[in-house]
Protein backbone atom coordinates (compact mmCIF):
# COMPACT_ATOMS: atom_id res chain seq x y z
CA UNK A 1 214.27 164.39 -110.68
CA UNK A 2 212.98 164.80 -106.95
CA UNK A 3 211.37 168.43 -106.61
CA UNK A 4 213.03 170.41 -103.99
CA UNK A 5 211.60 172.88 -101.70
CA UNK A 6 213.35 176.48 -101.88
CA UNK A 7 212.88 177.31 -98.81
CA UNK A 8 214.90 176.18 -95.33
CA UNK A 9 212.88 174.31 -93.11
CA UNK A 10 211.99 176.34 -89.83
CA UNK A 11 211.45 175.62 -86.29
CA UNK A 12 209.25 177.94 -83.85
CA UNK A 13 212.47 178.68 -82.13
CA UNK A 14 213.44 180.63 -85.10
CA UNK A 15 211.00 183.47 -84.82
CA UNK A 16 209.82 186.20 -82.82
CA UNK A 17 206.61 188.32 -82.91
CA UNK A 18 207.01 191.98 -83.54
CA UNK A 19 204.42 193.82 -81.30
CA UNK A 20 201.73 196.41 -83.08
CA UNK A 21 199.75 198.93 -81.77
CA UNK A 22 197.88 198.73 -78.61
CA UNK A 23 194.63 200.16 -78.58
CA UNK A 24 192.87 201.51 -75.47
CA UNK A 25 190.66 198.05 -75.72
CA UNK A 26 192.75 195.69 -76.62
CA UNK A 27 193.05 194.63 -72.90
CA UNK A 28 193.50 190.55 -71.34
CA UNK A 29 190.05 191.32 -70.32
CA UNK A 30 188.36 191.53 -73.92
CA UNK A 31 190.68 188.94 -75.35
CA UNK A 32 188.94 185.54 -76.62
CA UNK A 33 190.83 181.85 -77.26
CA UNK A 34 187.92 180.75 -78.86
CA UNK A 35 188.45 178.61 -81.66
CA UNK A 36 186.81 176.63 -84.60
CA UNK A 37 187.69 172.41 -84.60
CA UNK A 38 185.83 171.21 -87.24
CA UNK A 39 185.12 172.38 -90.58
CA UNK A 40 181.73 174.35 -91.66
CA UNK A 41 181.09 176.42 -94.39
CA UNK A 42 181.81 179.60 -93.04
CA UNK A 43 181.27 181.58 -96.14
CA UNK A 44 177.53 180.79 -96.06
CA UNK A 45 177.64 181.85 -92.28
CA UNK A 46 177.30 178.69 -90.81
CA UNK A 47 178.41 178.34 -87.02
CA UNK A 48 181.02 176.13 -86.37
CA UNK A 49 179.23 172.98 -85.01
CA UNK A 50 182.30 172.70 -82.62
CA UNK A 51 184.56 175.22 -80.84
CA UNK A 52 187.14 174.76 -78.00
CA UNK A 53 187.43 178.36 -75.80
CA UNK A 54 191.20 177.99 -75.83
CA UNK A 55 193.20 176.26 -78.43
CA UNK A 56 195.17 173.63 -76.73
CA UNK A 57 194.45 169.87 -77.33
CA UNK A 58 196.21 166.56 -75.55
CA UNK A 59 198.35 164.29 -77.77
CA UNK A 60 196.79 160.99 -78.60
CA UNK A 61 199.05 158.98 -76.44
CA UNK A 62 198.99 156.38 -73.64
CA UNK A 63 200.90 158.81 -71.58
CA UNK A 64 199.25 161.79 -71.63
CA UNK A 65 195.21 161.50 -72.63
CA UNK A 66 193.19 159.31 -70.21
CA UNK A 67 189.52 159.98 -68.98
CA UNK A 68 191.18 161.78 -65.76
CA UNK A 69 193.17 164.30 -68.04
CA UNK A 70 189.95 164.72 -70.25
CA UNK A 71 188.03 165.93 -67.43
CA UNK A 72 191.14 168.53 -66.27
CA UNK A 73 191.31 169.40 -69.58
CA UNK A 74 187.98 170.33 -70.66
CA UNK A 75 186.91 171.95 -67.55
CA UNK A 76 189.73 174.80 -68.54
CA UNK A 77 187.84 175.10 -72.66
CA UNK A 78 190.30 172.39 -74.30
CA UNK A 79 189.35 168.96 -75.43
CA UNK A 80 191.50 165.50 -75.03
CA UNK A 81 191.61 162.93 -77.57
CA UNK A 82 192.04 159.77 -75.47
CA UNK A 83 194.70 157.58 -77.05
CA UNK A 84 193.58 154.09 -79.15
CA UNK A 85 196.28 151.93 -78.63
CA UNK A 86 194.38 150.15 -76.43
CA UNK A 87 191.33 147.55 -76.73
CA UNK A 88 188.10 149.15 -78.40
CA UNK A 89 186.20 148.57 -75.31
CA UNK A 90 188.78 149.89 -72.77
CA UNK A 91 188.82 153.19 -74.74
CA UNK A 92 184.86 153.58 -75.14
CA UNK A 93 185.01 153.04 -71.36
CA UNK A 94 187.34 156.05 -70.66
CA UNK A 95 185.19 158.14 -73.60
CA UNK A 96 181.92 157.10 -71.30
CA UNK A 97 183.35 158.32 -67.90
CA UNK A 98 184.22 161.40 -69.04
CA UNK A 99 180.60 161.97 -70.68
CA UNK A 100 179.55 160.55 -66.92
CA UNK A 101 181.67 162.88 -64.96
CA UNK A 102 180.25 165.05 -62.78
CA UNK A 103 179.57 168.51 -64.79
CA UNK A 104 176.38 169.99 -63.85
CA UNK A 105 173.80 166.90 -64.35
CA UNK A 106 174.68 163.65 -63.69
CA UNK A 107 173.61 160.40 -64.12
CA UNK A 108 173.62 158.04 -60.74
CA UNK A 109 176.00 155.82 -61.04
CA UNK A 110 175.63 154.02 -57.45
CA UNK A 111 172.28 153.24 -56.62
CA UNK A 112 170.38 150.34 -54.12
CA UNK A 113 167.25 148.99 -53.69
CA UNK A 114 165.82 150.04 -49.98
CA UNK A 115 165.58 146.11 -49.32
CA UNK A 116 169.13 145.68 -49.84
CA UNK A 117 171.47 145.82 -46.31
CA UNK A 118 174.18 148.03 -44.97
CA UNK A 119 176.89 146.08 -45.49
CA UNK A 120 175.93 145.53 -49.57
CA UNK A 121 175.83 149.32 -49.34
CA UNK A 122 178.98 149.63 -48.41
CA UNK A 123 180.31 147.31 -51.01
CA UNK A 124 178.52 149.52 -53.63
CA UNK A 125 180.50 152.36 -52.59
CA UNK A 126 183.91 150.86 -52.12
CA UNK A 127 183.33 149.83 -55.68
CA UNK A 128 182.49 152.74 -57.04
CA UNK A 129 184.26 155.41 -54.72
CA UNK A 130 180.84 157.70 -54.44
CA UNK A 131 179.54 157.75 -51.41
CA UNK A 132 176.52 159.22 -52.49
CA UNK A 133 173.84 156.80 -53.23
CA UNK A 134 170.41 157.02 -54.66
CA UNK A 135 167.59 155.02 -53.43
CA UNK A 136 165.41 153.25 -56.47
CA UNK A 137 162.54 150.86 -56.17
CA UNK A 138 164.60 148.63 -58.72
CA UNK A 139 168.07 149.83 -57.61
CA UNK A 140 168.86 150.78 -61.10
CA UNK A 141 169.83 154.81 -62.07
CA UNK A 142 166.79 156.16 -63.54
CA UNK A 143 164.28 153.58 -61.25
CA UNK A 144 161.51 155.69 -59.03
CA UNK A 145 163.17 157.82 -56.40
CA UNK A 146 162.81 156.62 -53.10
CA UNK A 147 165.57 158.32 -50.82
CA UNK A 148 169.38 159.43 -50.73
CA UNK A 149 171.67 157.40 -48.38
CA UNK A 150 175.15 158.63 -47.88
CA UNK A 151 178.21 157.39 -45.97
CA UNK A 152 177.34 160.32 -42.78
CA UNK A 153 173.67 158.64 -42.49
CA UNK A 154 175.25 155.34 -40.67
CA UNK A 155 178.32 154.15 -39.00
CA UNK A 156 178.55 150.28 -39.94
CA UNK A 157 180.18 149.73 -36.68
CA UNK A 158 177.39 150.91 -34.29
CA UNK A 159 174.90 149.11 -36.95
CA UNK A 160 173.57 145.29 -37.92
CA UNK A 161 175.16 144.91 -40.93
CA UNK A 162 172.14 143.46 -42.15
CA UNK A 163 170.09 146.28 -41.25
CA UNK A 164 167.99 147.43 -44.19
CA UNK A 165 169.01 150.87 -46.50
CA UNK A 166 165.52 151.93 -45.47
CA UNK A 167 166.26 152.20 -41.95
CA UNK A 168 168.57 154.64 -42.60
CA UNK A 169 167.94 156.60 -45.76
CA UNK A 170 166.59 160.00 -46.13
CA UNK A 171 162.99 159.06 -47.35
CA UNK A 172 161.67 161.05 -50.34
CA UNK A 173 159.10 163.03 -48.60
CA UNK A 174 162.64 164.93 -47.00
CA UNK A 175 164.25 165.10 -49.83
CA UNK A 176 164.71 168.62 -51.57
CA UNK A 177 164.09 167.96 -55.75
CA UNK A 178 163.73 169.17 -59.01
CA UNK A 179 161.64 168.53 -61.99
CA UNK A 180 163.51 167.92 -65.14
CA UNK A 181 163.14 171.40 -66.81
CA UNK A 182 164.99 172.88 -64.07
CA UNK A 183 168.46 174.63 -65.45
CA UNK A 184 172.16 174.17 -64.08
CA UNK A 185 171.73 177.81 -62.94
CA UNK A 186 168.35 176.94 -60.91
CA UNK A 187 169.60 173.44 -59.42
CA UNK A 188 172.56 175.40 -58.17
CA UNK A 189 170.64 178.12 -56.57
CA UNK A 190 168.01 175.58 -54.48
CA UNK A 191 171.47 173.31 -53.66
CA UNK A 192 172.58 176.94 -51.79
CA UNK A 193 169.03 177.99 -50.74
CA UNK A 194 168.29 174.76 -48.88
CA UNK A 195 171.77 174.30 -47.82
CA UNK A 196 171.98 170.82 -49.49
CA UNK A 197 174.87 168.45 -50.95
CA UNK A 198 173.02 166.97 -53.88
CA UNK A 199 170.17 168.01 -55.35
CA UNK A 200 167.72 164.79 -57.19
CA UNK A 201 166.33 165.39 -60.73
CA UNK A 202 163.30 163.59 -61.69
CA UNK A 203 160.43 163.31 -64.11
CA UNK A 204 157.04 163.88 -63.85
CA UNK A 205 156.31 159.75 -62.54
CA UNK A 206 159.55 160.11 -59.63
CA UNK A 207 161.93 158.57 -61.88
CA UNK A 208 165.48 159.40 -61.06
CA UNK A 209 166.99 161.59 -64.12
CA UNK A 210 170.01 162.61 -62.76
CA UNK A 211 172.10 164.29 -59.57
CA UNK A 212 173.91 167.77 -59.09
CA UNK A 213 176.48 168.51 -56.30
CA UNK A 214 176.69 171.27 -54.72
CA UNK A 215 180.93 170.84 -55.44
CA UNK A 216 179.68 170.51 -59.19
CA UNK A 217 178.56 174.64 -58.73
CA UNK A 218 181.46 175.56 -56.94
CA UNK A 219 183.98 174.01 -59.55
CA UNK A 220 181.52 175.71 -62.05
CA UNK A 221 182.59 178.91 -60.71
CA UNK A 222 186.47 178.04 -61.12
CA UNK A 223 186.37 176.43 -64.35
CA UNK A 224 184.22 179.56 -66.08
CA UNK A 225 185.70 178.22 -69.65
CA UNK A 226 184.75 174.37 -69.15
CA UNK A 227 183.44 172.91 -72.54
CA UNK A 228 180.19 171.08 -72.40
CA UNK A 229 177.94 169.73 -74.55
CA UNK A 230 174.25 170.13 -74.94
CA UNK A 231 173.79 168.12 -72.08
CA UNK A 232 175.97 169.69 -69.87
CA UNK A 233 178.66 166.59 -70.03
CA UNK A 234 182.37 167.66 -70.96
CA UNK A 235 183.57 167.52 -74.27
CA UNK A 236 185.75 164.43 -75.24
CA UNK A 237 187.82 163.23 -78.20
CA UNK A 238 189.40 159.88 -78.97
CA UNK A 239 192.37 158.48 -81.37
CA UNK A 240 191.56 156.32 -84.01
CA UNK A 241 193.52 154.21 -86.73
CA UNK A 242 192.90 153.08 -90.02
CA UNK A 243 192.98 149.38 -89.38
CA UNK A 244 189.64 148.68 -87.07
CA UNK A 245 187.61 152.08 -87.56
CA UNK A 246 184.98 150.15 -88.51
CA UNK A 247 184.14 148.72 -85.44
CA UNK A 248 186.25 151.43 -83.12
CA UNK A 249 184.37 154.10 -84.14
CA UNK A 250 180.37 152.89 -83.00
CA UNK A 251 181.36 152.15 -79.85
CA UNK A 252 183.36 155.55 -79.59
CA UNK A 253 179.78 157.08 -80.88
CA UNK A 254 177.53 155.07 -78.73
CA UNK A 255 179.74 155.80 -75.94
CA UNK A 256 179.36 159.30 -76.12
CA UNK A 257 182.65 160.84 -78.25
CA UNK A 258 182.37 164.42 -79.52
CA UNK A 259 185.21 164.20 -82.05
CA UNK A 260 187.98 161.88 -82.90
CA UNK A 261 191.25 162.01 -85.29
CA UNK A 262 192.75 159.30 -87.44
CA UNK A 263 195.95 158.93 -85.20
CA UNK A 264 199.15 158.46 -87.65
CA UNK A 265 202.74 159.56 -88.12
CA UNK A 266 201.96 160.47 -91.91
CA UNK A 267 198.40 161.36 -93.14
CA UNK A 268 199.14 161.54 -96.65
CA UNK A 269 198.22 158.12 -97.85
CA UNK A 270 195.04 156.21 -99.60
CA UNK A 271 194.73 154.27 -95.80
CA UNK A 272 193.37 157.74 -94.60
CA UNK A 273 191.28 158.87 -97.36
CA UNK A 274 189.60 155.68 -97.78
CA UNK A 275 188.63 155.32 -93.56
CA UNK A 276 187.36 159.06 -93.95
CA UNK A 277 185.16 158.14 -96.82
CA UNK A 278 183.72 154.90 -95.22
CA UNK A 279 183.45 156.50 -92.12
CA UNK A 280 181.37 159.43 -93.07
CA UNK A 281 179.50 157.34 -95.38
CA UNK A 282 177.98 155.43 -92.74
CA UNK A 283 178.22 157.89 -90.04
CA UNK A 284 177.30 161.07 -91.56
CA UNK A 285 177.38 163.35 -88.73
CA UNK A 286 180.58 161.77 -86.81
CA UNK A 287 183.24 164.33 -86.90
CA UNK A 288 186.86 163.23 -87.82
CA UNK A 289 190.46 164.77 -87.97
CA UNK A 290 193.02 163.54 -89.85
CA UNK A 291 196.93 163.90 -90.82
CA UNK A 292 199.77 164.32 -90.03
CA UNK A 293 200.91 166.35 -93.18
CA UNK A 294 203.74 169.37 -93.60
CA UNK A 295 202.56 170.74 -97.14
CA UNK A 296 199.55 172.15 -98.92
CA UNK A 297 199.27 168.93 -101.47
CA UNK A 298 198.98 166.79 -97.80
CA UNK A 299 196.39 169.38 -96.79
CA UNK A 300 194.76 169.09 -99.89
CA UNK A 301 194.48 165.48 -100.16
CA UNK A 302 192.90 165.17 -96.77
CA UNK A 303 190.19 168.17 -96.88
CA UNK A 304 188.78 166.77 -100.43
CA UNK A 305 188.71 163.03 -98.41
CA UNK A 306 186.43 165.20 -95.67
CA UNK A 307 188.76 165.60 -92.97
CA UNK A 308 186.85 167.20 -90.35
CA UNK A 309 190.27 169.20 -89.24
CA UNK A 310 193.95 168.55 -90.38
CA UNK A 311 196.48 167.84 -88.17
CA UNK A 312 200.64 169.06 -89.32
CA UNK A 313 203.95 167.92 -87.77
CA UNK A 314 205.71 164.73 -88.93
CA UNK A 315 208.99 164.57 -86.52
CA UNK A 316 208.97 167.45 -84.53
CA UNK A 317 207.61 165.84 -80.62
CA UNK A 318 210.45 165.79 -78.14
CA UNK A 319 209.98 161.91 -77.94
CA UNK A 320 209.83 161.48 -81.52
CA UNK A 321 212.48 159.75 -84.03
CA UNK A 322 210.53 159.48 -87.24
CA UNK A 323 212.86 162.19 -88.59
CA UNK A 324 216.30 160.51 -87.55
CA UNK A 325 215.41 157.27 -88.20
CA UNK A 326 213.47 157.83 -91.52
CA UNK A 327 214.62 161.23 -92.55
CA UNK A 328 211.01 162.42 -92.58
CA UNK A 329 209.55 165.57 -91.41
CA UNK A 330 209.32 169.43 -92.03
CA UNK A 331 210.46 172.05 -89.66
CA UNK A 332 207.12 173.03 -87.88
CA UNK A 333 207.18 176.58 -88.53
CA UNK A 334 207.70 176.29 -92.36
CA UNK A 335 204.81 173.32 -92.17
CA UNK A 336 202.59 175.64 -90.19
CA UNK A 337 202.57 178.62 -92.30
CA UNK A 338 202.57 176.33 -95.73
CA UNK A 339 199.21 174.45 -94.94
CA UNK A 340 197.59 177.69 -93.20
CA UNK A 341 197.91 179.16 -96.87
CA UNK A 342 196.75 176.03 -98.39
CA UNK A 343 193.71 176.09 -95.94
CA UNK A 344 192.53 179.95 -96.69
CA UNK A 345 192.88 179.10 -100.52
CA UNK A 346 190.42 175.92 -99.99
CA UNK A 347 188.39 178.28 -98.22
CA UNK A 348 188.29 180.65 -100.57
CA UNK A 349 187.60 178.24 -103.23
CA UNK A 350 185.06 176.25 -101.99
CA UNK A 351 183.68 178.30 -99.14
CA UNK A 352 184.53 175.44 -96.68
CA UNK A 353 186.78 176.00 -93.82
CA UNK A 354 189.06 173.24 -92.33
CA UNK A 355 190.72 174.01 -88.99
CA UNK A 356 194.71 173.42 -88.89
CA UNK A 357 196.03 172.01 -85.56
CA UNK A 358 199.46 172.59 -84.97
CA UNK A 359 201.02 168.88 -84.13
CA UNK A 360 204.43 168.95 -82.29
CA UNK A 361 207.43 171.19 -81.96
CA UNK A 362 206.52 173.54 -79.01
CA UNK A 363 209.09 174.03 -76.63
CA UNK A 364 208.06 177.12 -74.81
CA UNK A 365 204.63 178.86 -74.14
CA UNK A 366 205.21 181.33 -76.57
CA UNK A 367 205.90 178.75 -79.24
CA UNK A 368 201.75 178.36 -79.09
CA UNK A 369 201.26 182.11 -79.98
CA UNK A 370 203.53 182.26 -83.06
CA UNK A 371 201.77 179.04 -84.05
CA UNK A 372 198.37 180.41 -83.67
CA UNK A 373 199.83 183.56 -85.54
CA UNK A 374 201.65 181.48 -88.52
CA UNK A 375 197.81 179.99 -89.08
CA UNK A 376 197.17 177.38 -86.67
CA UNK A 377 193.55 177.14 -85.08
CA UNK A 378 194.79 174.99 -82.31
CA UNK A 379 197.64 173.03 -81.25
CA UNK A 380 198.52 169.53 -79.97
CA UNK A 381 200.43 169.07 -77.02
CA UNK A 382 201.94 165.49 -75.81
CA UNK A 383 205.14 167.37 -73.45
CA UNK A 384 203.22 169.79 -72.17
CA UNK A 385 200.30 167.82 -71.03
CA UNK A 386 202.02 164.42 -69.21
CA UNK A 387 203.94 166.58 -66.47
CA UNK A 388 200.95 167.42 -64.75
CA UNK A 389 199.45 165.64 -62.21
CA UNK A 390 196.20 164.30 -64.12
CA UNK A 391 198.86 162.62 -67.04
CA UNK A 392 198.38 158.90 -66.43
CA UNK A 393 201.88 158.03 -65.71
CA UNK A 394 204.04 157.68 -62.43
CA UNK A 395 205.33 160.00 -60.82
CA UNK A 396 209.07 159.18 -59.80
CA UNK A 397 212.15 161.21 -58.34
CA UNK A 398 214.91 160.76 -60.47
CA UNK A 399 218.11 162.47 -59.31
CA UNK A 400 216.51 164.36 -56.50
CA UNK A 401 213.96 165.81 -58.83
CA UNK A 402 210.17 164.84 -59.52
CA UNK A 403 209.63 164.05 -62.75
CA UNK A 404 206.72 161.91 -64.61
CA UNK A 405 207.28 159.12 -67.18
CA UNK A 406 206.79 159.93 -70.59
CA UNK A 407 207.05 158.09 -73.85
CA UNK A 408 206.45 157.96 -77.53
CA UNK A 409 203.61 155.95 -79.52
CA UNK A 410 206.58 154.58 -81.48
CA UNK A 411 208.35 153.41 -78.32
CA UNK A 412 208.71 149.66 -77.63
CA UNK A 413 206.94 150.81 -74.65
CA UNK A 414 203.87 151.66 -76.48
CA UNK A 415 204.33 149.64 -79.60
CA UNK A 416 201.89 151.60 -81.10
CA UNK A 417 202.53 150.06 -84.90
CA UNK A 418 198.99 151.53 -86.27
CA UNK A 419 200.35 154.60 -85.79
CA UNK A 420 202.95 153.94 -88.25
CA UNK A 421 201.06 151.32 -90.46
CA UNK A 422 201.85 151.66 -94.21
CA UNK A 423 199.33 148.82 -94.68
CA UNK A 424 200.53 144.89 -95.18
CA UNK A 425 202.07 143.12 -92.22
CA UNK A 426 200.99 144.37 -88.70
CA UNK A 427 203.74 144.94 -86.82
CA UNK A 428 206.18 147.53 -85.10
CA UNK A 429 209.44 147.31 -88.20
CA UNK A 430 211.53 149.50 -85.56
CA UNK A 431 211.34 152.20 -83.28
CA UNK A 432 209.96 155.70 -84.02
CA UNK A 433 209.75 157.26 -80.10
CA UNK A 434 211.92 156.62 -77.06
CA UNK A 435 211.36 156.27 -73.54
CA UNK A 436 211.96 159.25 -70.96
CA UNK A 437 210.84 161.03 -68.05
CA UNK A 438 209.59 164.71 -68.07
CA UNK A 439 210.00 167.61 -65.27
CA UNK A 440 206.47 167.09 -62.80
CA UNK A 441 205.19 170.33 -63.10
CA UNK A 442 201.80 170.29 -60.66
CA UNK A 443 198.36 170.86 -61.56
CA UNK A 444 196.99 171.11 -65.38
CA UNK A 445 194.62 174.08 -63.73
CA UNK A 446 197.43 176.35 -62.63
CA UNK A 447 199.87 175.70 -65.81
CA UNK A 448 197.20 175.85 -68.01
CA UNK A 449 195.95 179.05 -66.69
CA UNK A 450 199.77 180.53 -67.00
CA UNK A 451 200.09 179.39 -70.05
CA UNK A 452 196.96 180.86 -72.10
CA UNK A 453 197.49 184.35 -69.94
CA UNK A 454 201.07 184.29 -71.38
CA UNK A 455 199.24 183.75 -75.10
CA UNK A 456 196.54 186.28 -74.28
CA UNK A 457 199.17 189.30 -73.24
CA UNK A 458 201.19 188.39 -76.10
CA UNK A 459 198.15 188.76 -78.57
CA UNK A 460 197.48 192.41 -76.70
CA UNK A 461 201.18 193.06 -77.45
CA UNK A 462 200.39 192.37 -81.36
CA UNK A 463 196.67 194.65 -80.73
CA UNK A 464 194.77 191.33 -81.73
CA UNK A 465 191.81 190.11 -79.09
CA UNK A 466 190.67 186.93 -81.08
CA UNK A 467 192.99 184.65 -83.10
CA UNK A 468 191.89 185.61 -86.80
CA UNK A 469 192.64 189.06 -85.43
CA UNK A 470 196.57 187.69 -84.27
CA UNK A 471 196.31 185.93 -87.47
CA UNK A 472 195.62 188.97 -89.56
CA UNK A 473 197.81 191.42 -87.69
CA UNK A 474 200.78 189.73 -86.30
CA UNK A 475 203.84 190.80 -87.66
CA UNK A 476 206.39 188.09 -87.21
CA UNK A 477 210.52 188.47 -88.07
CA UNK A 478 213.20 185.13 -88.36
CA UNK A 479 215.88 185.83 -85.48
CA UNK A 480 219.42 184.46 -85.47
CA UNK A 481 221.06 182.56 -82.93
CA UNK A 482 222.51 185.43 -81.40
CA UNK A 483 219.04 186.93 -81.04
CA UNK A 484 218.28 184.01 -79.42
CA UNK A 485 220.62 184.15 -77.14
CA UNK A 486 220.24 187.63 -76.05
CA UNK A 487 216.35 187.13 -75.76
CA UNK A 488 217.47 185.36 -72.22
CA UNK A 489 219.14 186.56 -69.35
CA UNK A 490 222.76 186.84 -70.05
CA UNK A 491 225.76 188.27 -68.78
CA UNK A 492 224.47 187.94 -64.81
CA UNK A 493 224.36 185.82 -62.36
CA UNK A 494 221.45 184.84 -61.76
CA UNK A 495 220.18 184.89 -57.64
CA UNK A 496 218.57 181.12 -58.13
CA UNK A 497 221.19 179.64 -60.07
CA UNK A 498 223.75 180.19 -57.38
CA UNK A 499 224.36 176.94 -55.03
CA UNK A 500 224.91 177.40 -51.35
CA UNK A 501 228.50 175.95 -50.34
């Protein structure tokens, strides 16, 4: 007989937090969104070998997580896993821009020889976009340092355009540089001092190591939470599937990719646990997600096949269909708080502890609070993310209004069928996803920013200033539609609602 859970299955919509005390500390100020994203053995006091400092990952999905959101994304503490329905190299491409993006040091990626003329110079930089360019003896990035030649150092209209680079380029012996032992903090503070745009980086024989802009220190400044990696490049993730891991996941690696996640609808299957296994086998120290589950034997499964962190949510995306079409899914909620439990009791067990990303199902801002509350580490967000202007899709007005494309991995659109694969023929067997359009909502900065200061005040209305604090305090009651409905304005009119005649 099939077993059947006791339990309704819950939305986030369905609860509310109930706040606790407030201490005299517990202040935005003090509060921390720092949180563990792949597992360590915490009870031996290991340090998480990855953290994010706020818990908010981009869906793996053509419309929402390119290299451009990557680089929005992690310069505000959150990571993007850059979607993998697309060729291997075209992915390992977008991975490798955002590893070359310009955080802090950079490597040159438009560089001449001095011999070469104007007019090839300005073909580099129409080709590249950087007007920037370093001066090598062998044109490559990291050949001897001869000069800096940038787009204000000629007008190609008052010049020969074959006129040679070293007529015109700043000549090393003017150049303000640095040795490579110099720190972000030092670079930035001779880029100031001398009054400079860019400041070279080289070794002890003049080779060219890398470049930092003075813009690089400024958006340093705004971006205080921006995740970087020992080498000062942002912190990336990618999608991959269980069909071409194999040879997806060394060129991820060699491109530069921090962490990825086995990208499917359901998690729970031997497709999963035997692409963990070969994976880690042969790439010990890659670091892998997996999922989606909505129970503690899905949780299970996956942590003893070395998932890295465990994604939950089958159904529950506003562009998804899995659970109409298929009839399966869990309400997020009830998935949430079952496979937090099943995660502290593996902890406990084993000593191991396996992050819990909360996959799908937030509406509203403070749906990310109660999820972080019910047990989540983190959550994934497709909705959210591809309204802003860094999403990869068009922007459109539709009806008068600005709104961006959006669509499921299970669209025809997308045709995403690893997503869904169950193994045998390869192939989309019918739609999981539809196509829409979303409300544009502006910058990722500025939402982003509202958004986690919404989560933050909430957390200092529970008296919790980390989330294992939230998690161990928050008090958290089911509410009834009426509740609902009185939680909103009601019975006024509204000033903005009313339409001029």
């Amino acid at each position: 007989m099939a077993y059947f859970f006791e339990e309704e299955s819950h939305t986030f919509d369905e609860y509310l937090l109930v706040p606790g005390y407030t201490g005299p500390d517990c202040i935005p100020a003090n509060v921390s969104l720092q949180t563990p994203v792949v597992r360590y053995n915490k009870k031996n006091g290991e340090k998480c070998p990855l953290t994010m400092n706020i818990p908010m990952v981009s869906a793996v999905m053509q419309a929402v997580s390119d290299d451009k959101l990557a680089v929005a994304l992690a310069k505000e503490g959150g990571i993007s896993f850059i979607f993998g329905s697309q060729t291997i190299e075209n992915q390992a491409a977008m991975v490798a821009r955002v590893k070359d993006y310009k955080a802090g040091f950079v490597s040159s990626d438009t560089n001449i020889r001095p011999d070469q003329t104007l007019t090839e110079l300005v073909s580099l930089i129409e080709v590249t976009g950087h007007s920037t360019v370093a001066v090598t003896e062998d044109g490559s990035a990291n050949g001897k340092l001869l000069g800096i030649i940038t787009e204000r150092d000629f007008r190609i209209n008052h010049c020969a355009p074959d006129a040679k680079v070293s007529e015109y380029m700043t000549p090393l012996k003017d150049l303000v540089k640095a040795e490579d032992s110099i720190t972000l903090e030092e670079a930035n503070d001779l880029i100031w001092a001398h009054k400079i745009n860019q400041l070279p980086v080289v070794d002890k024989k003049g080779n060219l190591l890398y470049l930092v802009f003075r813009k690089d220190a400024a958006s340093h400044t705004e971006h205080p939470l921006e995740l970087l990696d020992s080498k000062k490049r942002y912190i990336v993730g990618a999608g991959i599937n269980t069909r071409d891991y194999m040879e997806r996941v060394p060129a991820l690696l060699k491109a530069g990719v921090d962490v990825m996640t086995l990208d499917s609808s359901e998690g729970f299957t031997e497709w999963q646990r035997r692409a963990l296994q070969d994976i880690h086998a042969k790439w010990p120290n890659a670091k892998v997600g997996a999922g989606n589950v909505v129970d503690a034997e899905g949780f299970n499964f996956l942590a003893e096949a070395g998932a890295d962190f465990v994604k939950i949510g089958i159904g529950g995306g506003s562009i998804c269909i899995t659970r109409e079409q298929k009839g399966i899914g869990r309400g997020q909620a009830t998935a949430t708080v079952e496979v937090a439990k099943a995660r502290d009791a593996y902890y406990e067990k084993t000593g191991i502890y396996v992050p819990i990303c909360s996959d799908g199902g937030i509406v509203h801002d403070h749906h990310i609070t109660l999820a972080l509350a019910m047990g989540a580490d983190f959550v994934m967000l497709g909705r959210y993310f591809a309204r802003f202007d860094e999403s990869p899709t068009n922007k459109l007005i539709v009806n008068g209004n600005y709104v961006k494309e959006y669509w499921g991995e299970g669209s025809n659109r997308a045709r995403n069928w690893q997503r869904y694969d169950l193994g045998g023929k390869k192939g989309m067997a019918f739609e999981e996803g539809v196509d829409s359009y979303v409300p544009y909502a502006g910058s990722l900065h500025d939402n982003v920013t509202l958004t986690t200061s919404k989560v933050i005040h909430a957390m200092c209305n529970c008296g919790a200033v980390s989330i294992p604090e939230l998690q161990q305090k928050a008090k958290i009651t089911r509410v009834s539609s009426a509740s609902i409905r009185e939680g909103g304005a009601h019975d006024v009119i509204v000033k903005n609602s009313i339409k001029a005649n």
